[in-house]
N, C-alpha and C. Protein backbone atom coordinates (compact mmCIF):
# COMPACT_ATOMS: atom_id res chain seq x y z
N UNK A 1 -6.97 -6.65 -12.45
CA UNK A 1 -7.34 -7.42 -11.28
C UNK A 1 -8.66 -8.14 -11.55
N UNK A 2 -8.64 -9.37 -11.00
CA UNK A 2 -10.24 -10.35 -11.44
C UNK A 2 -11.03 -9.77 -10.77
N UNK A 3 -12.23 -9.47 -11.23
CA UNK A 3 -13.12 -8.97 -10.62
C UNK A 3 -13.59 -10.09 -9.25
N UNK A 4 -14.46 -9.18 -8.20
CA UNK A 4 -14.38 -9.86 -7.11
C UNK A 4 -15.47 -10.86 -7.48
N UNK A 5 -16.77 -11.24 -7.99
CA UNK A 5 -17.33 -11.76 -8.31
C UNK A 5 -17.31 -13.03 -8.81
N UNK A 6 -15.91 -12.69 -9.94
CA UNK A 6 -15.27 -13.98 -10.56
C UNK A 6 -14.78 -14.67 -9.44
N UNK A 7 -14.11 -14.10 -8.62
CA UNK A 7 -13.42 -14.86 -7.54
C UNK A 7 -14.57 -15.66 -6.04
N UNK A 8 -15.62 -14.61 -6.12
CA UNK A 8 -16.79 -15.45 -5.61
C UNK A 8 -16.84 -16.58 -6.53
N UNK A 9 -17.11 -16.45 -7.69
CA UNK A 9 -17.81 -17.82 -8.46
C UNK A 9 -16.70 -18.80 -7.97
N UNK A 10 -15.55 -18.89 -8.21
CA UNK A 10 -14.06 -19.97 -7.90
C UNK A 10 -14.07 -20.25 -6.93
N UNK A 11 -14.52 -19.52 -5.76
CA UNK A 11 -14.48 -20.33 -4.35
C UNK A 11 -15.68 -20.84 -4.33
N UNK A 12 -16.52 -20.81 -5.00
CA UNK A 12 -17.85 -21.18 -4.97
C UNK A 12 -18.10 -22.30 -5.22
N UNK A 13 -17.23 -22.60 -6.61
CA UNK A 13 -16.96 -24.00 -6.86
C UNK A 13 -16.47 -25.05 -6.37
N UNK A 14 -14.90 -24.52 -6.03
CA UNK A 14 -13.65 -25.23 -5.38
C UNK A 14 -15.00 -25.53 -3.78
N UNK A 15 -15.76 -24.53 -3.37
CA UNK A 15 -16.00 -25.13 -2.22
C UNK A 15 -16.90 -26.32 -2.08
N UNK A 16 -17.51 -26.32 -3.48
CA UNK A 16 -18.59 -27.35 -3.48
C UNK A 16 -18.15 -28.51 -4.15
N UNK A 17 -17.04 -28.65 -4.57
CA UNK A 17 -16.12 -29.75 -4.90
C UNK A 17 -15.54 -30.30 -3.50
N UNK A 18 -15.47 -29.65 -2.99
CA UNK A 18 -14.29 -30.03 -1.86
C UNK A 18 -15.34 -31.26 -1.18
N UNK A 19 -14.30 -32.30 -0.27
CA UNK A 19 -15.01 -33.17 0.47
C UNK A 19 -14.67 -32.81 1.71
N UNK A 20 -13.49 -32.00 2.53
CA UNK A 20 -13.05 -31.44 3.12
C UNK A 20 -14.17 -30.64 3.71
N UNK A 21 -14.29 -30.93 5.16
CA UNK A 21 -15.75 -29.92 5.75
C UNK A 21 -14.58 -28.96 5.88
N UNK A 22 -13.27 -28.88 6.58
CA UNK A 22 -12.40 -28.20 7.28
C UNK A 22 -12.15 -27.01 5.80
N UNK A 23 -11.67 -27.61 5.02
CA UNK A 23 -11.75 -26.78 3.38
C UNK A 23 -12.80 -26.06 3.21
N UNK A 24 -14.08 -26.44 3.25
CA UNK A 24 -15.70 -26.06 2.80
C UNK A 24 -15.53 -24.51 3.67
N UNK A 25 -15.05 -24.77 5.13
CA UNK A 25 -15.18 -23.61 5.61
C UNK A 25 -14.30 -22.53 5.53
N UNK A 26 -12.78 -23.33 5.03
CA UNK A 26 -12.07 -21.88 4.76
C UNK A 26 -12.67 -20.89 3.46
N UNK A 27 -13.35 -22.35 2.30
CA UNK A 27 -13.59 -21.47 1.39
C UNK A 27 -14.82 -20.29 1.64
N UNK A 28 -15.79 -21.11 2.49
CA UNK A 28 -16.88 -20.08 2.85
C UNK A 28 -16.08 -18.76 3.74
N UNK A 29 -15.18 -18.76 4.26
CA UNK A 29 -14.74 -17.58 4.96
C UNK A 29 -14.20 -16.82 3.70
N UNK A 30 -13.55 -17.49 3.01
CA UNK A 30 -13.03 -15.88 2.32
C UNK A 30 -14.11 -15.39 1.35
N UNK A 31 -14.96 -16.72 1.27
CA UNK A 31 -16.13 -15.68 0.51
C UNK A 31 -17.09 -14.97 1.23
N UNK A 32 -17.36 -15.02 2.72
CA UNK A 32 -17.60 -13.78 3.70
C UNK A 32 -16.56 -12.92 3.29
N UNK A 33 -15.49 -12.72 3.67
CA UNK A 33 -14.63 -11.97 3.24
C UNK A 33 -15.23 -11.21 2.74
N UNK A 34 -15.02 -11.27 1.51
CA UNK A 34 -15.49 -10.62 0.27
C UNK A 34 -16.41 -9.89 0.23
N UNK A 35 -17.57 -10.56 0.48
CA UNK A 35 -18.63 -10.29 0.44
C UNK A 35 -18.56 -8.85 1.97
N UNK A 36 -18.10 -9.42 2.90
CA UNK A 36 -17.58 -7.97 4.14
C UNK A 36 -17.21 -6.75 2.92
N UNK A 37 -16.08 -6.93 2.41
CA UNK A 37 -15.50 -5.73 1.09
C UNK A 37 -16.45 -5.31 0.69
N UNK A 38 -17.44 -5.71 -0.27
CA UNK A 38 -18.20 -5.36 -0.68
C UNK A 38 -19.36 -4.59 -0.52
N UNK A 39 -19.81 -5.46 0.71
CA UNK A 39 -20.74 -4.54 1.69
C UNK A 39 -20.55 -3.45 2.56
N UNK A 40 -19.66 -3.60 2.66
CA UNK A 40 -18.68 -2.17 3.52
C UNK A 40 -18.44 -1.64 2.72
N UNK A 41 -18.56 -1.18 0.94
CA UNK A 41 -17.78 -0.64 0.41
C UNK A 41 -16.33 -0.26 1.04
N UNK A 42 -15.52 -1.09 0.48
CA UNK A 42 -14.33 -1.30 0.92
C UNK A 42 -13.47 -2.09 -0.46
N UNK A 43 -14.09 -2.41 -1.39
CA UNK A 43 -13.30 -2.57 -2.32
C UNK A 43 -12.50 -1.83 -2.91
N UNK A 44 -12.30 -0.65 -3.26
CA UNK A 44 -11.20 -0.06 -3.57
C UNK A 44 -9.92 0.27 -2.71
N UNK A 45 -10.49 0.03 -1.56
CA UNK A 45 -9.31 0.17 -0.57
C UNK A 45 -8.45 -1.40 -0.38
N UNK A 46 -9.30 -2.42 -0.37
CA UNK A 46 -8.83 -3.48 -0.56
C UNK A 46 -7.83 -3.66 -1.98
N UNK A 47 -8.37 -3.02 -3.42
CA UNK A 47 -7.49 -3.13 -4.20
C UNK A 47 -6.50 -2.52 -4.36
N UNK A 48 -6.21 -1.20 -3.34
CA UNK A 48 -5.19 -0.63 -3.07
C UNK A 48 -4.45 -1.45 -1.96
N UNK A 49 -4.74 -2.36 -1.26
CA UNK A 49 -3.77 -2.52 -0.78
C UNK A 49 -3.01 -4.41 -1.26
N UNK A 50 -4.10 -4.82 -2.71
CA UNK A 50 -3.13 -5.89 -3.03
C UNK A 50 -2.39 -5.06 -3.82
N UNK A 51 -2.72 -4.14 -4.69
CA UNK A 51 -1.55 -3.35 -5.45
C UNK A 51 -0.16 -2.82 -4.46
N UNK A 52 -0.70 -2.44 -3.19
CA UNK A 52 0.56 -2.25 -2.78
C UNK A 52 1.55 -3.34 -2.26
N UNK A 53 0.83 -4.62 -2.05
CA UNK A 53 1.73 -5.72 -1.87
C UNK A 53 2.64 -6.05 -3.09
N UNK A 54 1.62 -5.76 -4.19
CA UNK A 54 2.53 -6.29 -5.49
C UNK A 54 3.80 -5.27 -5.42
N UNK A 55 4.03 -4.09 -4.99
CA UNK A 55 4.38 -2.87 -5.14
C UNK A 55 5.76 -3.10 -4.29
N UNK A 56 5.66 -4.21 -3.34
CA UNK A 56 6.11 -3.98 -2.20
C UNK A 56 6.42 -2.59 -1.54
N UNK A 57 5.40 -2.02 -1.15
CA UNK A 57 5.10 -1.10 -0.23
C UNK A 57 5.40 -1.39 1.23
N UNK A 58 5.35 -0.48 1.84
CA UNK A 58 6.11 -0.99 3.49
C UNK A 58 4.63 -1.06 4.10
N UNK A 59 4.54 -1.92 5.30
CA UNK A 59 3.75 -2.59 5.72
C UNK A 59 2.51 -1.89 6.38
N UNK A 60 1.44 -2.02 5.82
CA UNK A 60 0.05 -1.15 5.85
C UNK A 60 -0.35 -0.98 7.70
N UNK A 61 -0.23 0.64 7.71
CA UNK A 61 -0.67 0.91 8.74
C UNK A 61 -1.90 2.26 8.81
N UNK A 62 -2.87 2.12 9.64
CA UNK A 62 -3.98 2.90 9.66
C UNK A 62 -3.88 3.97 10.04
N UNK A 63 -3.24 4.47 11.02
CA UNK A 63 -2.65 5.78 11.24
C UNK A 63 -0.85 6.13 12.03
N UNK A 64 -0.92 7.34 11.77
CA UNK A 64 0.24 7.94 12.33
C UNK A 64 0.26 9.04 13.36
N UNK A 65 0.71 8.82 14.54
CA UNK A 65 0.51 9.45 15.70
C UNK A 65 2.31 10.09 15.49
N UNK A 66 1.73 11.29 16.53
CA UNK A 66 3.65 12.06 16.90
C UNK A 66 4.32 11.24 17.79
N UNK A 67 3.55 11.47 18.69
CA UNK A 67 3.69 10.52 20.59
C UNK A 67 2.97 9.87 20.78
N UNK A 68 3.08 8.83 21.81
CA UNK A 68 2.71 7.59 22.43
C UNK A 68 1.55 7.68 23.28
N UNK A 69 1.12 9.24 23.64
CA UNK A 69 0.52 9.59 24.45
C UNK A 69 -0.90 9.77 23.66
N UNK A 70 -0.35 10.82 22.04
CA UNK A 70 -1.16 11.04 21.04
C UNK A 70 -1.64 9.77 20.67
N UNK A 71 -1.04 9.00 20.27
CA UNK A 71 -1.58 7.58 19.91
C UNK A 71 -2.18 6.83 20.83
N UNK A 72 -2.34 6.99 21.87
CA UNK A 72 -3.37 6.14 22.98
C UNK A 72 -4.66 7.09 22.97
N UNK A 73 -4.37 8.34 22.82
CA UNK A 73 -6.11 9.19 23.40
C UNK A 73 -6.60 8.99 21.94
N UNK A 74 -6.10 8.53 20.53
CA UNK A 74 -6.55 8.67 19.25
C UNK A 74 -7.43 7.52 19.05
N UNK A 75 -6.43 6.58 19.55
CA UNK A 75 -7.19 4.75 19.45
C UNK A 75 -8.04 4.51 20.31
N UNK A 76 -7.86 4.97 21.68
CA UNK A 76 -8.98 4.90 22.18
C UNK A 76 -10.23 5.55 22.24
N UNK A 77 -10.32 6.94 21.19
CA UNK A 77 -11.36 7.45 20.78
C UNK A 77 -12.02 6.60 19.41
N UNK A 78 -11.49 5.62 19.41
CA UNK A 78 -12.40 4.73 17.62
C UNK A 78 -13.69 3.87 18.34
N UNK A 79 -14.24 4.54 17.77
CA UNK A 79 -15.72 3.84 17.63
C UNK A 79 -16.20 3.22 16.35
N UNK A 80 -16.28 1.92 16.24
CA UNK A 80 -15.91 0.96 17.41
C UNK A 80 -14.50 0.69 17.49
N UNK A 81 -13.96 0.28 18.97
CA UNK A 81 -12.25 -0.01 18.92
C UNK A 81 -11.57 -0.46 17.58
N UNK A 82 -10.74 -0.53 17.57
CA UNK A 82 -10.03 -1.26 16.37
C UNK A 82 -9.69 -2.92 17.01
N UNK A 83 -9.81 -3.62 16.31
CA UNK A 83 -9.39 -4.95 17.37
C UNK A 83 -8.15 -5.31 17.08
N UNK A 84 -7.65 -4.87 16.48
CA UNK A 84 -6.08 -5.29 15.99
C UNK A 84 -5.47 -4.55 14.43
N UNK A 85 -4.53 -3.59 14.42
CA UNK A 85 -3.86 -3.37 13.43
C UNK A 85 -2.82 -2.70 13.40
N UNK A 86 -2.04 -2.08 12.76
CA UNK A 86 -0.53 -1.26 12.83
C UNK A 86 -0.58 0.27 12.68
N UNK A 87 -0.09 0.71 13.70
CA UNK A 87 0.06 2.14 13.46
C UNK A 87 1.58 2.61 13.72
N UNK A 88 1.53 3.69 13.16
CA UNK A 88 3.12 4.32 13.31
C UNK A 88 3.11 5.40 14.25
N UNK A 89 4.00 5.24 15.28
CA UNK A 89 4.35 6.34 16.15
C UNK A 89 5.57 6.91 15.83
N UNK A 90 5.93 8.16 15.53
CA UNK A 90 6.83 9.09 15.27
C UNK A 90 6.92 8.33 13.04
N UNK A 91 7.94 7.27 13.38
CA UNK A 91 8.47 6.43 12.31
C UNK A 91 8.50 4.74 12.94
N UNK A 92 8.08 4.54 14.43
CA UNK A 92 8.29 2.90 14.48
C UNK A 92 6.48 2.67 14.41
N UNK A 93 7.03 1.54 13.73
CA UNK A 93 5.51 0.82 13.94
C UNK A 93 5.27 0.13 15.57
N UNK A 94 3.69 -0.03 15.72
CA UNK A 94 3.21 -0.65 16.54
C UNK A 94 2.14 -1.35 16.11
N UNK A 95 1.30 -2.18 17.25
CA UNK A 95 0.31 -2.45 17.30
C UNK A 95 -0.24 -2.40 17.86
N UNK A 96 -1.52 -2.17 17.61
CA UNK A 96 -2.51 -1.50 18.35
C UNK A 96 -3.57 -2.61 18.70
N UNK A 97 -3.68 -2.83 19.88
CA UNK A 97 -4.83 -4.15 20.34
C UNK A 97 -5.97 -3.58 20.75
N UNK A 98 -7.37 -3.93 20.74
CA UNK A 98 -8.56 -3.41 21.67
C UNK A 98 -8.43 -4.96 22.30
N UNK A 99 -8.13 -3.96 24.16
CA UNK A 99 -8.39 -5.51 25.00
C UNK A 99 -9.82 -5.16 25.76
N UNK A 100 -10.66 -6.24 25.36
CA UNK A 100 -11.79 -5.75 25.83
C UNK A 100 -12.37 -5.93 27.41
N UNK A 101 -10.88 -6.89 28.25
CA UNK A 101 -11.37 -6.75 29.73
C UNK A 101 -10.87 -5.62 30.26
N UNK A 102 -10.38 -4.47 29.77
CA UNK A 102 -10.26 -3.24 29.74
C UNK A 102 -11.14 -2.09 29.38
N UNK A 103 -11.28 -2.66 28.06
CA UNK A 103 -12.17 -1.50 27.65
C UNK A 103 -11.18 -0.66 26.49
N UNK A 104 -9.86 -0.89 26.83
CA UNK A 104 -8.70 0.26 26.46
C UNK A 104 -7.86 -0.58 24.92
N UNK A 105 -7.61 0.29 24.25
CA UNK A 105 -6.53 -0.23 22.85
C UNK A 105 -5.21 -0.34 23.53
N UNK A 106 -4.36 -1.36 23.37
CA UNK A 106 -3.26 -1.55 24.05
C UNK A 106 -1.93 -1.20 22.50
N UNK A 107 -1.07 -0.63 23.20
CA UNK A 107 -0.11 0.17 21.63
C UNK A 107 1.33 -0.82 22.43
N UNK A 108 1.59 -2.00 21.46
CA UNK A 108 2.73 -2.69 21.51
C UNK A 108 3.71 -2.59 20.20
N UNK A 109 4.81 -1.75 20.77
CA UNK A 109 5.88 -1.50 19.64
C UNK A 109 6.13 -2.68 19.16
N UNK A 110 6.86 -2.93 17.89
CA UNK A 110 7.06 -3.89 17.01
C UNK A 110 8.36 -3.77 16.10
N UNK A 111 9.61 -3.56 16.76
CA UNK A 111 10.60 -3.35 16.01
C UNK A 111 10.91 -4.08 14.82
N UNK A 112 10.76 -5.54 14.92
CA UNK A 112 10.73 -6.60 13.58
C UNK A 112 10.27 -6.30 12.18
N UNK A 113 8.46 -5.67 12.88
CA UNK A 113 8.13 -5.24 11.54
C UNK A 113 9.06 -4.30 10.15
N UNK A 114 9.39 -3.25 10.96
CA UNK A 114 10.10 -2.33 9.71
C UNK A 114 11.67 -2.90 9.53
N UNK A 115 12.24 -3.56 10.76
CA UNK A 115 13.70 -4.18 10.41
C UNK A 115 13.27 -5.43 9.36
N UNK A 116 12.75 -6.30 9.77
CA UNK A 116 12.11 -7.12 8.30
C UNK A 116 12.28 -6.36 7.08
N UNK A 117 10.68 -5.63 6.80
CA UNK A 117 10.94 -5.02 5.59
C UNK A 117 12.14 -4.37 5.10
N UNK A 118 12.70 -3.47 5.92
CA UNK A 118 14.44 -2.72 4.75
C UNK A 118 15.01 -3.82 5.04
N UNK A 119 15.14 -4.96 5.62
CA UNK A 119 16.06 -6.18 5.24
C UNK A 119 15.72 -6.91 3.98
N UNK A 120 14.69 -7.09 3.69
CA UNK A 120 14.49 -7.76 2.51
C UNK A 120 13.84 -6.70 1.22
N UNK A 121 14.06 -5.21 1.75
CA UNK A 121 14.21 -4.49 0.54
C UNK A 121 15.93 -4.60 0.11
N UNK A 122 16.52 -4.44 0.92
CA UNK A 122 18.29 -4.63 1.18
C UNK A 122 18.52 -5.78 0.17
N UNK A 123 18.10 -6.96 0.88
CA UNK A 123 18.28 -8.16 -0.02
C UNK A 123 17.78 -8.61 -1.20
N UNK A 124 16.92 -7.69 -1.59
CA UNK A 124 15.93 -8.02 -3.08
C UNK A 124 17.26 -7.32 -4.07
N UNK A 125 18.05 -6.55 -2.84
CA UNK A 125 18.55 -5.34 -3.66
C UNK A 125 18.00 -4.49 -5.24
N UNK A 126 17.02 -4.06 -4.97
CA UNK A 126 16.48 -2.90 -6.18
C UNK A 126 17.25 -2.35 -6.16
N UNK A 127 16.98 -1.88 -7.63
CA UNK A 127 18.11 -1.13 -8.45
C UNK A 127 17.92 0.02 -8.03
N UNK A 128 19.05 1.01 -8.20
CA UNK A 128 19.07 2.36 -7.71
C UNK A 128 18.01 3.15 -8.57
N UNK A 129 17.43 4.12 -7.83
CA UNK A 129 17.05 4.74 -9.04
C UNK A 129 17.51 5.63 -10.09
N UNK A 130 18.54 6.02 -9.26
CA UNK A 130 19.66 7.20 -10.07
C UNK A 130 19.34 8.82 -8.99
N UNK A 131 18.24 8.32 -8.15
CA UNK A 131 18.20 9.90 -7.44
C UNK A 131 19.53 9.92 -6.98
N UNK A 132 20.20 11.11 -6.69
CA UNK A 132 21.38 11.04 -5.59
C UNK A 132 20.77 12.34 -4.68
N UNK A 133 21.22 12.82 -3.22
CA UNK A 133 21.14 14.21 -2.67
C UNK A 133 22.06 13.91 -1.59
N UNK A 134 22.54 15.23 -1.85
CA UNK A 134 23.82 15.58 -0.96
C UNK A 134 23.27 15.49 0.71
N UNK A 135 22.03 15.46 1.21
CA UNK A 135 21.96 16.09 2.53
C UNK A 135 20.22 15.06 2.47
N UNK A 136 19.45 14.54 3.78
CA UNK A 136 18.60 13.99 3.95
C UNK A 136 17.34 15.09 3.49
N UNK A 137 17.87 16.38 3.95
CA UNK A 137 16.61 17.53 3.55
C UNK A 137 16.17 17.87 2.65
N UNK A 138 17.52 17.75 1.51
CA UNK A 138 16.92 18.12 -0.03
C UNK A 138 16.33 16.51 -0.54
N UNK A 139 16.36 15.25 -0.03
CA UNK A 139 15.57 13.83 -0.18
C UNK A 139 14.48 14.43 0.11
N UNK A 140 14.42 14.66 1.37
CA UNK A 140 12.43 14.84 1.88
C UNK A 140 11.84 16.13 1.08
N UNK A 141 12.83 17.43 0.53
CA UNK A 141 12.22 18.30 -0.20
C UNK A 141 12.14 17.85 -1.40
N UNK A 142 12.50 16.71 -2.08
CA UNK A 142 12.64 16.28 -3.33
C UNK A 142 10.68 15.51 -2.94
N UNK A 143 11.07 14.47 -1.87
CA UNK A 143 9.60 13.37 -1.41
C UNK A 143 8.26 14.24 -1.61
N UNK A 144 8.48 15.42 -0.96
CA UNK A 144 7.28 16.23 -0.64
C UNK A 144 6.96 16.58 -2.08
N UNK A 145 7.52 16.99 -3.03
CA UNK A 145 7.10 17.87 -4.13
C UNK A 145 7.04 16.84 -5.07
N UNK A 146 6.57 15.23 -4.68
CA UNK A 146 5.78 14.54 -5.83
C UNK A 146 4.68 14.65 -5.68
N UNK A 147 3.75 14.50 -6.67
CA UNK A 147 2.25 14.50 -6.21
C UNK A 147 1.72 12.81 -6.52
N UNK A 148 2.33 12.07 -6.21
CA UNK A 148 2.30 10.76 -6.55
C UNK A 148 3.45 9.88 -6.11
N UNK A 149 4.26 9.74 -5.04
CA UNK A 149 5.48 9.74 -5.01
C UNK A 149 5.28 7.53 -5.17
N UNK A 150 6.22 7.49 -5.36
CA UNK A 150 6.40 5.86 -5.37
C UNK A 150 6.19 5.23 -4.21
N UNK A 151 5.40 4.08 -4.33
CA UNK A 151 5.49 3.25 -2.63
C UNK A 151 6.74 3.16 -1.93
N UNK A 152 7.75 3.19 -2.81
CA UNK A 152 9.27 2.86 -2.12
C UNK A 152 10.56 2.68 -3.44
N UNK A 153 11.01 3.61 -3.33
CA UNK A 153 12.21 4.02 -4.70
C UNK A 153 13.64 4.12 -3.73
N UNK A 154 14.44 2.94 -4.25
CA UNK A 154 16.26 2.98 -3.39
C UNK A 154 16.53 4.63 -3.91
N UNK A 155 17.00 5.26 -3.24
CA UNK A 155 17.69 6.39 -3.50
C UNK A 155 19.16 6.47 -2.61
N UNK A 156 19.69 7.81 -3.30
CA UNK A 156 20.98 8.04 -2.33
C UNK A 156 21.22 9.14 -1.77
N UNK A 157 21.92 9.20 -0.03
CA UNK A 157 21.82 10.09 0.37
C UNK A 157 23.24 9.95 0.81
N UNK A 158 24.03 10.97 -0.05
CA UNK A 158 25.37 11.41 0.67
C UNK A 158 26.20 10.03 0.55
N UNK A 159 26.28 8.94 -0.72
CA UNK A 159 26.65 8.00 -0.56
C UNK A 159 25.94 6.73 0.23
N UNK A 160 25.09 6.75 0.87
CA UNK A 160 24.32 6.01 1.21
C UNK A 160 22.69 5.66 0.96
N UNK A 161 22.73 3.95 0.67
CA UNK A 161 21.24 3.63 0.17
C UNK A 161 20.00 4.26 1.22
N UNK A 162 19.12 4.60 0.93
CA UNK A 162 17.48 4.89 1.57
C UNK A 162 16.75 4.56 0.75
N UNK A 163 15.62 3.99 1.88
CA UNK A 163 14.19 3.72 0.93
C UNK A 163 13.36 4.87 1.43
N UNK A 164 12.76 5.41 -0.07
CA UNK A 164 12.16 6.27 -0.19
C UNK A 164 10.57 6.07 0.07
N UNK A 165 10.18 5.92 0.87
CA UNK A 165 8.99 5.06 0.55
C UNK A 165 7.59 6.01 1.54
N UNK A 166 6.22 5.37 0.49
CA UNK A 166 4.82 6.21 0.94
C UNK A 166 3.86 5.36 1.19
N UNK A 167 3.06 5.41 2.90
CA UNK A 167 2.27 5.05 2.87
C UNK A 167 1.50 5.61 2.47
N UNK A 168 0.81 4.96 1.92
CA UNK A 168 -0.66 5.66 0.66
C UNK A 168 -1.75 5.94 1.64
N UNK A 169 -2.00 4.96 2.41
CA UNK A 169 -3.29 4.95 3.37
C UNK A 169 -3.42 6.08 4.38
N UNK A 170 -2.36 6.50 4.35
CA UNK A 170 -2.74 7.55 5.44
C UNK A 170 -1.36 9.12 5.09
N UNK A 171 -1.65 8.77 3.70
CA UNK A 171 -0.38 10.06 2.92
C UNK A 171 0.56 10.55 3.75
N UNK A 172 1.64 9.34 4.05
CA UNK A 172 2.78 9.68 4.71
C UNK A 172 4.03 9.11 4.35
N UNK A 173 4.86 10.13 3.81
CA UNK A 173 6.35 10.06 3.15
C UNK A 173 7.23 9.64 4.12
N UNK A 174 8.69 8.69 3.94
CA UNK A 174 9.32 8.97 4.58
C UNK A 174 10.42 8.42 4.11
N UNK A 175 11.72 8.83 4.71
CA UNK A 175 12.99 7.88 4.28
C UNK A 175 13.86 6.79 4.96
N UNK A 176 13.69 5.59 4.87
CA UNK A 176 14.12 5.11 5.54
C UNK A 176 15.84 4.79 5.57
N UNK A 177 16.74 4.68 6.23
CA UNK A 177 18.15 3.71 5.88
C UNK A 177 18.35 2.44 5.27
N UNK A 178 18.54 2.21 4.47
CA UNK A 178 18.85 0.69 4.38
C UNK A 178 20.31 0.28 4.77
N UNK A 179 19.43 -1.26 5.23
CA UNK A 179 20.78 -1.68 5.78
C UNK A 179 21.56 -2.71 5.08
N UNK A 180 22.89 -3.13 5.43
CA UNK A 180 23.81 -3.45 4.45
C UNK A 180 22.94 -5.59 3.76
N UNK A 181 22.88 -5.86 2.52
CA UNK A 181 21.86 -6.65 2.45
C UNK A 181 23.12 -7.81 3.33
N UNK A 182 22.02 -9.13 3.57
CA UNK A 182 22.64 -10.23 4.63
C UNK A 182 23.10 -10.68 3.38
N UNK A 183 24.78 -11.31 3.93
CA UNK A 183 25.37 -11.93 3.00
C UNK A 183 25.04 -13.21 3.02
N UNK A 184 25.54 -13.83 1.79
CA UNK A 184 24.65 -15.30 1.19
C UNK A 184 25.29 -16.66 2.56
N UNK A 185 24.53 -17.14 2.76
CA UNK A 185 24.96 -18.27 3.50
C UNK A 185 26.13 -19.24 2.62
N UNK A 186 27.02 -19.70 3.88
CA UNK A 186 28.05 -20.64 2.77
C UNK A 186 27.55 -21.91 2.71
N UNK A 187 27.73 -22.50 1.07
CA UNK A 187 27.57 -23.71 0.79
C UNK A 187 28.37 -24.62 1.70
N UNK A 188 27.50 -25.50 2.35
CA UNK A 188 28.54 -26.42 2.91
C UNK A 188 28.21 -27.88 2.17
């Protein structure tokens, strides 16, 4: 990965080339950006999570609540609020808003998010890995006893595809279904 520095110097340039005020400022934002990473020590977490894009990993969320109930007294104990990001309740994602003419984090389910992703894990169609298990329990007793498990490995359960997949950020396994990939549009 380029070091972040190098990538300061490139926007540094590109920004002082640019004649574009509208350009000048995107480039100055991502070099705030950066420079936020940095100062927050937050770079390694940042490079964990372009590795997990490369990885295609399922879609980065900050925490995991049981219930809906658990997940409102959790978010609304963050100091300071969160102003916007994804969390998982049970296995669906949400999002989590701080509305501040409230005061309160607002938790809006998001079914798209995870139907998206196993659709276009479906359609990338990855190769199997060769796991097979007769029953979903010996999958999750297989998940649990990696000490490193993969962001997301096709496996089979009982004849049927699952994504095996780990959020890293908050060490949580799980298996998802995949669904059958969308067939190709017809040439007309």
């Amino acid at each position: 990965m380029m070091h972040f520095f190098d990538k300061l110097e490139v926007l540094g340039r590109h920004s002082s080339e640019s004649t574009s005020e509208e350009e000048q400022q995107a480039y100055l934002f991502a070099m705030d950006a950066i420079y936020f990473i940095l100062g927050t020590g937050q770079g390694t977490e940042f490079e964990a999570y372009v590795r997990s894009q490369a990885a295609s990993a399922p879609p980065l969320v900050i925490a995991r609540f049981k219930t809906q109930e658990e997940a409102e007294v959790g978010m609304n104990a963050r100091t300071p609020p969160v102003d916007s990001a994804r969390v998982l309740i049970g296995d669906d994602y949400y999002s989590a808003m701080f509305v501040p003419a409230t005061g309160r984090t607002q938790l809006v389910f998001m079914p798209p998010i995870l139907e998206q992703y196993l659709q276009e894990m479906a359609n990338e169609r990855r190769p199997p890995s060769g796991l097979s298990f007769a029953t979903k329990e010996e999958a999750e007793a297989w998940m649990n006893q990696q000490p490193a498990p993969p962001q997301q490995v096709v496996i089979d359960i009982a004849g049927a595809p699952y994504l095996a997949a780990y959020h890293h950020r908050i060490d949580y396994r799980v298996l998802y279904p995949l669904p059958a990939p969308t067939p190709p549009s017809p040439k007309t």
